[in-house]
C-alpha atoms as a PDB file:
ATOM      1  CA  UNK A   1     138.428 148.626 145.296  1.00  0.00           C
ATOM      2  CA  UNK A   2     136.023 149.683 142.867  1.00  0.00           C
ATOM      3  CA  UNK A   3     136.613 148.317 139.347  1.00  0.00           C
ATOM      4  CA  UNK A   4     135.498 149.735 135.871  1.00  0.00           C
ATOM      5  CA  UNK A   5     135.111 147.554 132.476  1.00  0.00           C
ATOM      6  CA  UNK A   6     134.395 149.279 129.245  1.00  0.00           C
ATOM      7  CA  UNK A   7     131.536 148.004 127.585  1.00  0.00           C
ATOM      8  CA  UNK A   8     130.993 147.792 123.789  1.00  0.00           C
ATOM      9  CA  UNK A   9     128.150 146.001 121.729  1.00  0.00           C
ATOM     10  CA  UNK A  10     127.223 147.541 118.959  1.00  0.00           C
ATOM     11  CA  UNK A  11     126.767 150.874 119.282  1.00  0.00           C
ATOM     12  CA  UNK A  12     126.613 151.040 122.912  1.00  0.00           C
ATOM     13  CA  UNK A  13     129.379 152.027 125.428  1.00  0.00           C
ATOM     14  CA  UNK A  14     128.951 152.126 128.936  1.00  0.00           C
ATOM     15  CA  UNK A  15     131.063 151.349 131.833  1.00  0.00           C
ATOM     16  CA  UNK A  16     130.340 148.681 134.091  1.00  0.00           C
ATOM     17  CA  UNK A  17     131.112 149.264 137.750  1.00  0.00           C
ATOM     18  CA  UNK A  18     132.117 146.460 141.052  1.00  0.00           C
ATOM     19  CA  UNK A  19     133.206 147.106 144.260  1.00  0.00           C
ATOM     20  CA  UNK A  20     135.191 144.182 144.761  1.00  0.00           C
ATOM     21  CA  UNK A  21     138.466 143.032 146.917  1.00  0.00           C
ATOM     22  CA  UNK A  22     141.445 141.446 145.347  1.00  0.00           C
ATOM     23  CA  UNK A  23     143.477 139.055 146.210  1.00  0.00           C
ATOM     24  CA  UNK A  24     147.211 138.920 146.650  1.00  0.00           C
ATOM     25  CA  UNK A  25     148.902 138.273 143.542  1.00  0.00           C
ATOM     26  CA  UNK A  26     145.373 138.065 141.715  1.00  0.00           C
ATOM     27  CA  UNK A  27     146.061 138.475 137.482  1.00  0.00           C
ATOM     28  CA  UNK A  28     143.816 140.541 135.883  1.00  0.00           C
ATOM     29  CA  UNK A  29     142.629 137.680 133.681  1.00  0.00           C
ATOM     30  CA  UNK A  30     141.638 135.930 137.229  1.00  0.00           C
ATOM     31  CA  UNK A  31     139.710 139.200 138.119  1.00  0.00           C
ATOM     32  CA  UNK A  32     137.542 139.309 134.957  1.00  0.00           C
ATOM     33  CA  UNK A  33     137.447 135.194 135.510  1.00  0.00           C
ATOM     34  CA  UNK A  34     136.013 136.376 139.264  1.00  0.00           C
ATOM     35  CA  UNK A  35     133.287 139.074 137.741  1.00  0.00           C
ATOM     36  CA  UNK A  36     132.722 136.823 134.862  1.00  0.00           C
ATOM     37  CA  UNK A  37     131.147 134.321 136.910  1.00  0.00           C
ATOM     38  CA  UNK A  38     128.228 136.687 138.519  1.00  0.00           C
ATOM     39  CA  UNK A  39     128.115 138.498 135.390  1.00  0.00           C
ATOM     40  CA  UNK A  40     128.246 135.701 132.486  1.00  0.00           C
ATOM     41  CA  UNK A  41     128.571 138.621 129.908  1.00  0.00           C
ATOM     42  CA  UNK A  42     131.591 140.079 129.613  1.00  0.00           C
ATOM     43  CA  UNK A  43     133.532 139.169 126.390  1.00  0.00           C
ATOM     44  CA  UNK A  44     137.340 139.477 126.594  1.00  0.00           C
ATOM     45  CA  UNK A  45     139.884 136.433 125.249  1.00  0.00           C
ATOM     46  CA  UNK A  46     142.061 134.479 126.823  1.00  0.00           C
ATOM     47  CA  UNK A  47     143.684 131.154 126.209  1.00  0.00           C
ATOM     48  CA  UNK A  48     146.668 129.813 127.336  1.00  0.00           C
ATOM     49  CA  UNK A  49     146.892 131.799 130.540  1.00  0.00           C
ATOM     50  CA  UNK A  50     150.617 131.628 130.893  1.00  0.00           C
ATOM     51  CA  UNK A  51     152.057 134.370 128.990  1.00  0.00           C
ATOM     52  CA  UNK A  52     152.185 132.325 125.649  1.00  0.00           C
ATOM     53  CA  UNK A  53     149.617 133.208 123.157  1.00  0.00           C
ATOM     54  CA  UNK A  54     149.276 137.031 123.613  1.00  0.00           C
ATOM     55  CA  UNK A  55     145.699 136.457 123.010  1.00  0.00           C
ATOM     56  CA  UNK A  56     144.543 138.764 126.351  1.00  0.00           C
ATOM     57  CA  UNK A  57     145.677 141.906 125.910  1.00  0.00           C
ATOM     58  CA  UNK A  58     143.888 144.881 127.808  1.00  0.00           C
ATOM     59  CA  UNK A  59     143.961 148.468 128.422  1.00  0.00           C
ATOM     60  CA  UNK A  60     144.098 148.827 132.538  1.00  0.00           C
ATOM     61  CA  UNK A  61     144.737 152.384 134.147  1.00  0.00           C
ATOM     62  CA  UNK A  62     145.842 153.295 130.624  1.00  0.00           C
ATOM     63  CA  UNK A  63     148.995 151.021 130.033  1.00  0.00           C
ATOM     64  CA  UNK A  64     148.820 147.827 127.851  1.00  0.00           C
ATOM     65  CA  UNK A  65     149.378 144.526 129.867  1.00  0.00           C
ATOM     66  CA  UNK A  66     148.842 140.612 129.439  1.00  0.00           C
ATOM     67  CA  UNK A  67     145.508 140.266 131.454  1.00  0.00           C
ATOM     68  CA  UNK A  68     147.087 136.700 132.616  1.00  0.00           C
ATOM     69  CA  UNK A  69     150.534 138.329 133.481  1.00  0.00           C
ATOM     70  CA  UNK A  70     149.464 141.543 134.552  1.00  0.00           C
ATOM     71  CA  UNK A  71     149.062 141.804 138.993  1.00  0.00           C
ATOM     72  CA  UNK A  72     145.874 143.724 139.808  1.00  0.00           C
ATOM     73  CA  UNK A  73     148.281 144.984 143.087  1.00  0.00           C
ATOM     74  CA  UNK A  74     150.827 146.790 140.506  1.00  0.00           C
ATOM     75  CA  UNK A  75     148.481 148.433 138.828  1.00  0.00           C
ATOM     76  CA  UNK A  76     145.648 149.862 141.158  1.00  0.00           C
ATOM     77  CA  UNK A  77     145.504 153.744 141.119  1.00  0.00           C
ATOM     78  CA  UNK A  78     143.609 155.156 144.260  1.00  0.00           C
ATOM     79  CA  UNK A  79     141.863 152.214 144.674  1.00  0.00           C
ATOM     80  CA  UNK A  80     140.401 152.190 141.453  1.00  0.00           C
ATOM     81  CA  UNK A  81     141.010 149.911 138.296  1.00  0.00           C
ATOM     82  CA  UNK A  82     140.049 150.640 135.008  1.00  0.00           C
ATOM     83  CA  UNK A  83     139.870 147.821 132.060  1.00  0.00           C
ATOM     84  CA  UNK A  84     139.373 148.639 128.430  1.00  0.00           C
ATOM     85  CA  UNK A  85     139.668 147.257 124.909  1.00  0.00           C
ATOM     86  CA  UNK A  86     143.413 148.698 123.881  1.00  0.00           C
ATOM     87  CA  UNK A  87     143.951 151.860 121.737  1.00  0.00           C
ATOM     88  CA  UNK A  88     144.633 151.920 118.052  1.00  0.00           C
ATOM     89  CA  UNK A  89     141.804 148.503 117.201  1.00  0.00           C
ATOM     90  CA  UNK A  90     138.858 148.023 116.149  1.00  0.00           C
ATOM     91  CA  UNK A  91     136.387 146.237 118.940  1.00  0.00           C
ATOM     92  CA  UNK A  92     134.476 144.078 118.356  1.00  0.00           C
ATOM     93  CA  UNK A  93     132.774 143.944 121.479  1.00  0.00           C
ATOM     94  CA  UNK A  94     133.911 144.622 124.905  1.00  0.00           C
ATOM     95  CA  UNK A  95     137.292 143.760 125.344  1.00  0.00           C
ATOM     96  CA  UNK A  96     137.346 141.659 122.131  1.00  0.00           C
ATOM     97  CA  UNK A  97     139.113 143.783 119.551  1.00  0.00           C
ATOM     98  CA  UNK A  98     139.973 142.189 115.509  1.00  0.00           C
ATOM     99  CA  UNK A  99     143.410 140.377 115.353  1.00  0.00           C
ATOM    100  CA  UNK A 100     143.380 139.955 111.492  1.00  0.00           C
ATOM    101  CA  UNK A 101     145.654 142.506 110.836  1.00  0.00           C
ATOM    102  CA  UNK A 102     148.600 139.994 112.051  1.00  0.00           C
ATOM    103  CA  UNK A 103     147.994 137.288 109.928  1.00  0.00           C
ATOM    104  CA  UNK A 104     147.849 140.006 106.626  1.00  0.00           C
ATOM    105  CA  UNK A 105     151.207 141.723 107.836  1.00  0.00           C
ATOM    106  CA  UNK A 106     152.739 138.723 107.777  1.00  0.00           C
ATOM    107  CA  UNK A 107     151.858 137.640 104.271  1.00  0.00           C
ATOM    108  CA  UNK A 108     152.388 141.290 103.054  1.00  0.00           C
ATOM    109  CA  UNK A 109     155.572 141.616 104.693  1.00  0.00           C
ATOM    110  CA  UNK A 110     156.378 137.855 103.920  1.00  0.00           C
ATOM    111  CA  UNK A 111     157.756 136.922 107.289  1.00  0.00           C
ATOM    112  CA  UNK A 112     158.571 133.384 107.414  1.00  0.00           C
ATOM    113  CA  UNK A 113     161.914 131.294 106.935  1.00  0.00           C
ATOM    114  CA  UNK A 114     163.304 130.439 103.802  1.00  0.00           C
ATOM    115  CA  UNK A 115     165.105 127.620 103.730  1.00  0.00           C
ATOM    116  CA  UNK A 116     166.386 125.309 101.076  1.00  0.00           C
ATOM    117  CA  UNK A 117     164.759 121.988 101.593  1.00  0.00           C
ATOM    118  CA  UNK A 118     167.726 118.674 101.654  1.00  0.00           C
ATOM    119  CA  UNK A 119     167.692 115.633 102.846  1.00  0.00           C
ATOM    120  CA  UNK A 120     171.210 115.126 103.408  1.00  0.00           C
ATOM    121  CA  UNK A 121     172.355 118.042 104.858  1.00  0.00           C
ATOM    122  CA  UNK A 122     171.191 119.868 108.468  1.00  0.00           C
ATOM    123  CA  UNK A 123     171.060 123.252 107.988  1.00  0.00           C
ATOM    124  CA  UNK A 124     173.269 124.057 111.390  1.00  0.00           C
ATOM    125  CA  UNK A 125     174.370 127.490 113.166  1.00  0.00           C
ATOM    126  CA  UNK A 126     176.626 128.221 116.442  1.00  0.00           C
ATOM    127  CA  UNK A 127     175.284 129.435 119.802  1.00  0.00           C
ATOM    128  CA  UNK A 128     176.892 132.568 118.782  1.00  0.00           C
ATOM    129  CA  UNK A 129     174.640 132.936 115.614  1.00  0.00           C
ATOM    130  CA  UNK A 130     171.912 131.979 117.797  1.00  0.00           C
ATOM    131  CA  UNK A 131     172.409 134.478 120.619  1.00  0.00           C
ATOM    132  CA  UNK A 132     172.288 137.349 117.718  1.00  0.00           C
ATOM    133  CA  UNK A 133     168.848 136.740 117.088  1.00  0.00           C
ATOM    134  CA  UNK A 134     167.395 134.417 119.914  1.00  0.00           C
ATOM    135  CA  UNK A 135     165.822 137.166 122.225  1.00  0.00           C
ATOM    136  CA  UNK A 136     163.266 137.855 119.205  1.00  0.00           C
ATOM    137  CA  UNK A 137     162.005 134.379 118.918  1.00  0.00           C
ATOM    138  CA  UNK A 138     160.083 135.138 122.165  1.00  0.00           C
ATOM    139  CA  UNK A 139     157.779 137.602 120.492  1.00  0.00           C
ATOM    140  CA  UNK A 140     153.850 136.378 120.756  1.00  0.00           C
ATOM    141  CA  UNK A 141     152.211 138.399 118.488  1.00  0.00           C
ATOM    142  CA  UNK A 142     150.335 140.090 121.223  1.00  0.00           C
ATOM    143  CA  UNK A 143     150.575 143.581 119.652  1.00  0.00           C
ATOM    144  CA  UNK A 144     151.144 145.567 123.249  1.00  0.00           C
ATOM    145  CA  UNK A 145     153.750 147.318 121.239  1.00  0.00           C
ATOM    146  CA  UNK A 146     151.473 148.046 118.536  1.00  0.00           C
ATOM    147  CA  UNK A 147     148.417 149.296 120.072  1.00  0.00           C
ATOM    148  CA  UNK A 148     150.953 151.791 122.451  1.00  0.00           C
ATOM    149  CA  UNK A 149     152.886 152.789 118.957  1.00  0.00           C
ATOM    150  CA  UNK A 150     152.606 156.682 118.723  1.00  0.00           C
ATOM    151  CA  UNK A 151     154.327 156.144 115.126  1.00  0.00           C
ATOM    152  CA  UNK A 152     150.702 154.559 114.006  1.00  0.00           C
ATOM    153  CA  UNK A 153     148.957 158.587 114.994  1.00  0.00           C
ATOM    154  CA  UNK A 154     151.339 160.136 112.089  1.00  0.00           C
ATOM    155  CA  UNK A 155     151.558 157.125 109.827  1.00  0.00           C
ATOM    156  CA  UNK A 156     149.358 154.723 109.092  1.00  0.00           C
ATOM    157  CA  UNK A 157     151.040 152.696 107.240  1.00  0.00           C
ATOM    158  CA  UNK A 158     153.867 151.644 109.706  1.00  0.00           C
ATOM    159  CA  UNK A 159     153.785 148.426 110.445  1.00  0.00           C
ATOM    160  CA  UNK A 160     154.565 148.627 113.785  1.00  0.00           C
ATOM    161  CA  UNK A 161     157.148 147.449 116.436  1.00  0.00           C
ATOM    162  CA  UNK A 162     156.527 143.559 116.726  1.00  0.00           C
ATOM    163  CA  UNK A 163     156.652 143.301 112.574  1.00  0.00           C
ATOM    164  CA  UNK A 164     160.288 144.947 112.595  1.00  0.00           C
ATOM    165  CA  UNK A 165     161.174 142.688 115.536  1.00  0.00           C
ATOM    166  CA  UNK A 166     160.471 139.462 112.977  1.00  0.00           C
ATOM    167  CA  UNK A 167     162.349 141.063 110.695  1.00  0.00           C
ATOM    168  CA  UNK A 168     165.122 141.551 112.864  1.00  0.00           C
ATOM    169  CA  UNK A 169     164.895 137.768 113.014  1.00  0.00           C
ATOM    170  CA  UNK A 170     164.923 136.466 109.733  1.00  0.00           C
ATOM    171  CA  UNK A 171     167.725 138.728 108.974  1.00  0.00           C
ATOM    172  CA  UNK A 172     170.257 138.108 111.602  1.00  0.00           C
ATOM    173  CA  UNK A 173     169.454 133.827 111.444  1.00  0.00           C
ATOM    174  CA  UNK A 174     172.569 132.860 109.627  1.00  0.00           C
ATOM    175  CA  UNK A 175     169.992 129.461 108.396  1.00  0.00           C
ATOM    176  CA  UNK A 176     167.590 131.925 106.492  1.00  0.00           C
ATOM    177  CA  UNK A 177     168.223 131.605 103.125  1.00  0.00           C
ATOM    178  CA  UNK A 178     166.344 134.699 101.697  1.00  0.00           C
ATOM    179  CA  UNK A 179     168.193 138.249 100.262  1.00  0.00           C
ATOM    180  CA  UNK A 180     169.037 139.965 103.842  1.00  0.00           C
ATOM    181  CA  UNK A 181     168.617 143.182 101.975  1.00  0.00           C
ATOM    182  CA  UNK A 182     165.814 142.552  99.979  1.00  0.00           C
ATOM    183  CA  UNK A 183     163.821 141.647 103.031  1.00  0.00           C
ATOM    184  CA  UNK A 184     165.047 145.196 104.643  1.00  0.00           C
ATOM    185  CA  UNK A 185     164.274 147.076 101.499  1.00  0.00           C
ATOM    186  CA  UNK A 186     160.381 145.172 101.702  1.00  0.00           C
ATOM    187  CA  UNK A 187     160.456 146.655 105.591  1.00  0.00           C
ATOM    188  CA  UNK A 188     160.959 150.410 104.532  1.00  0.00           C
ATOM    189  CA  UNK A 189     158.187 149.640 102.279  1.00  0.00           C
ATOM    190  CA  UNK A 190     156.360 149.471 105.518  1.00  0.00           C
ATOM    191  CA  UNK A 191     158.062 152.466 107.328  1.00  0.00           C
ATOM    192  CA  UNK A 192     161.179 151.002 108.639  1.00  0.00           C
ATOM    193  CA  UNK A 193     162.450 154.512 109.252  1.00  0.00           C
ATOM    194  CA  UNK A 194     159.058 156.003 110.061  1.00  0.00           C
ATOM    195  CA  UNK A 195     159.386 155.247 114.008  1.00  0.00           C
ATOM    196  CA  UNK A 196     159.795 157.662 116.371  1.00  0.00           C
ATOM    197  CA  UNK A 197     161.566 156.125 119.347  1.00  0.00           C
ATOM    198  CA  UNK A 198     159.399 156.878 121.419  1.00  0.00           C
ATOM    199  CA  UNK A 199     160.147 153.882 123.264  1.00  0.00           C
ATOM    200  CA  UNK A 200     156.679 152.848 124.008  1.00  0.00           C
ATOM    201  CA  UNK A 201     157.243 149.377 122.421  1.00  0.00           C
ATOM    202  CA  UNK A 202     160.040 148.756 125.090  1.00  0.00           C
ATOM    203  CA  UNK A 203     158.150 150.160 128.152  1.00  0.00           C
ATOM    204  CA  UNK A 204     155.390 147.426 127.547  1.00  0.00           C
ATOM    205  CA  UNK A 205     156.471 144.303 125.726  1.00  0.00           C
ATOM    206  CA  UNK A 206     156.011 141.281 128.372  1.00  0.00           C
ATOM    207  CA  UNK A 207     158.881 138.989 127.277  1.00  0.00           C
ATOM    208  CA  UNK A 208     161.193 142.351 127.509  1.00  0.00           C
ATOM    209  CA  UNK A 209     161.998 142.682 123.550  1.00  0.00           C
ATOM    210  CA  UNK A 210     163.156 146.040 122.666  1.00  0.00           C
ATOM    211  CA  UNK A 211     161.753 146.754 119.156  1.00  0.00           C
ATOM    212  CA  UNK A 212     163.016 150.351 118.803  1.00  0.00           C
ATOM    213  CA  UNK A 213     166.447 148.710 119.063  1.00  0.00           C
ATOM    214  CA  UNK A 214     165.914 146.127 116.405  1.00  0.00           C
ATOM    215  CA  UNK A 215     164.415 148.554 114.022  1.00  0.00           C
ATOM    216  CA  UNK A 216     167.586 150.790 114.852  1.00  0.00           C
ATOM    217  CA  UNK A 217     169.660 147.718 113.604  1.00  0.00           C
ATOM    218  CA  UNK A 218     167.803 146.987 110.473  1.00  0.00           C
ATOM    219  CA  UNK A 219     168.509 150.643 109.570  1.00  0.00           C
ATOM    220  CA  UNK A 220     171.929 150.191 110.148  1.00  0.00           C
ATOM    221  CA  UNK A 221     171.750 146.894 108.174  1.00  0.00           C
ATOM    222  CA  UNK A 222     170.443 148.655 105.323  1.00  0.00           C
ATOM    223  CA  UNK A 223     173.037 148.861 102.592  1.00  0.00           C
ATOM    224  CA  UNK A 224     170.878 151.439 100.781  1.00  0.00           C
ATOM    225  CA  UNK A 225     169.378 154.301 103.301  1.00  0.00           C
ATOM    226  CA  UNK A 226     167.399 156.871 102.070  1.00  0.00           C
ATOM    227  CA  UNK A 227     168.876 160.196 102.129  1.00  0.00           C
ATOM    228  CA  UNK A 228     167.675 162.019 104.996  1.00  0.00           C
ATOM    229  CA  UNK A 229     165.516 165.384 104.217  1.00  0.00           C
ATOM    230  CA  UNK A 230     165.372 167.575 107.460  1.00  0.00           C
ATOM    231  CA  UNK A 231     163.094 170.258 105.264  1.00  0.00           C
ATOM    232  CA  UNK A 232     165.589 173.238 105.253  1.00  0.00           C
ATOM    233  CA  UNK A 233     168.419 174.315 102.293  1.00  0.00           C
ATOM    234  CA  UNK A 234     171.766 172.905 103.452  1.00  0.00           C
ATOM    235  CA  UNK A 235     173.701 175.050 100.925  1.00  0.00           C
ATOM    236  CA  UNK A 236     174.831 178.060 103.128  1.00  0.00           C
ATOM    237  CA  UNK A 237     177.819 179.398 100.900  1.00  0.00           C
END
């Protein structure tokens, strides 16, 4: 198999190339692990190495994976593998590209529970209220949907896919104490209904969230939509 890594330090990009054999069920993050260890300088994160803290996300034969999830054997091409740094980032070298921008959506789009603190009450829900939001909790931050998000080419100031998915969950957890539609009306501050469905969020998520769905359902949430201009006169009498 011959394997390519895109190479970035500075301003220098190059491909590195191995001829290599893989093993069966060998991760991606193994691979690199493999090379790294003749190489010793190839920079690319990784840190809990079971699917947890989205920290390894890669480019490989141009679709977004979880380096430590990802199985070189489902991705191969002609016997050829490709990794690179993911789309829509900035690099910072190699495979390395700048996180920052999560922890500043969060505070701008103030994503965190609100609760109101007592000492002699739990604040309590059903499994029913649970089920209505619990598929979300399992979102890692890793920001596959984001850097696949065609929505980010037209506008740049969409948040993207895994910020409307925490959304979705503060406003559907029946223990969040916050205005419901005051958080949706901060979210089409930051393009709620600027996404395209192109479903790209869905095709690549690795805990199998569906984003475009939950931003679908804070639309319909939204007690105050914004009237709809399709850029023609509607008056034909």
């Amino acid at each position: 198999m011959k394997l390519l890594i895109k190479r970035f330090n500075n301003q220098k990009v190059w491909f590195d190339e191995f001829n290599v054999d893989f093993k069966e069920d060998e991760t991606i993050l193994e691979l690199l692990d493999r090379i790294n260890r003749k190489k010793r300088d190839i920079a690319y994160r990784s840190f809990c190495r079971s699917s947890i803290c989205g920290t390894c996300t890669v480019k490989v034969n141009d679709k977004t994976v979880l380096a430590c999830k990802a199985k070189v054997k489902d991705l191969i091409q002609n016997e050829e593998l490709i990794i690179e740094p993911v789309d829509r980032s900035k690099v910072i070298r190699d495979l390395v590209v700048d996180h920052e921008y999560i922890e500043k959506s969060i505070k701008e789009n103030r994503l965190w529970f609100e609760d109101e603190i007592r000492s002699d009450i739990e604040n309590l829900q059903t499994p029913e209220e649970l089920a209505k939001y619990d598929k979300q909790t399992d979102c890692i931050m890793c920001m596959a949907c984001y850097f696949e998000c065609e929505a980010l080419d037209y506008k740049q100031a969409f948040a993207g896919p895994f910020i409307f998915t925490k959304y979705y969950r503060f406003v559907f957890d029946s223990r969040d104490k916050s205005d419901k539609q005051q958080r949706i009306e901060l979210a089409k501050e930051h393009g709620l209904y600027d996404c395209i469905n192109c479903q790209k969020c869905v095709m690549v998520c690795p805990k199998g969230i569906t984003s475009a769905f939950d931003i679908k359902a804070l639309q319909a949430n939204d007690k105050n939509p914004p009237v709809q201009d399709f850029g023609f006169e509607t008056n034909f009498f």
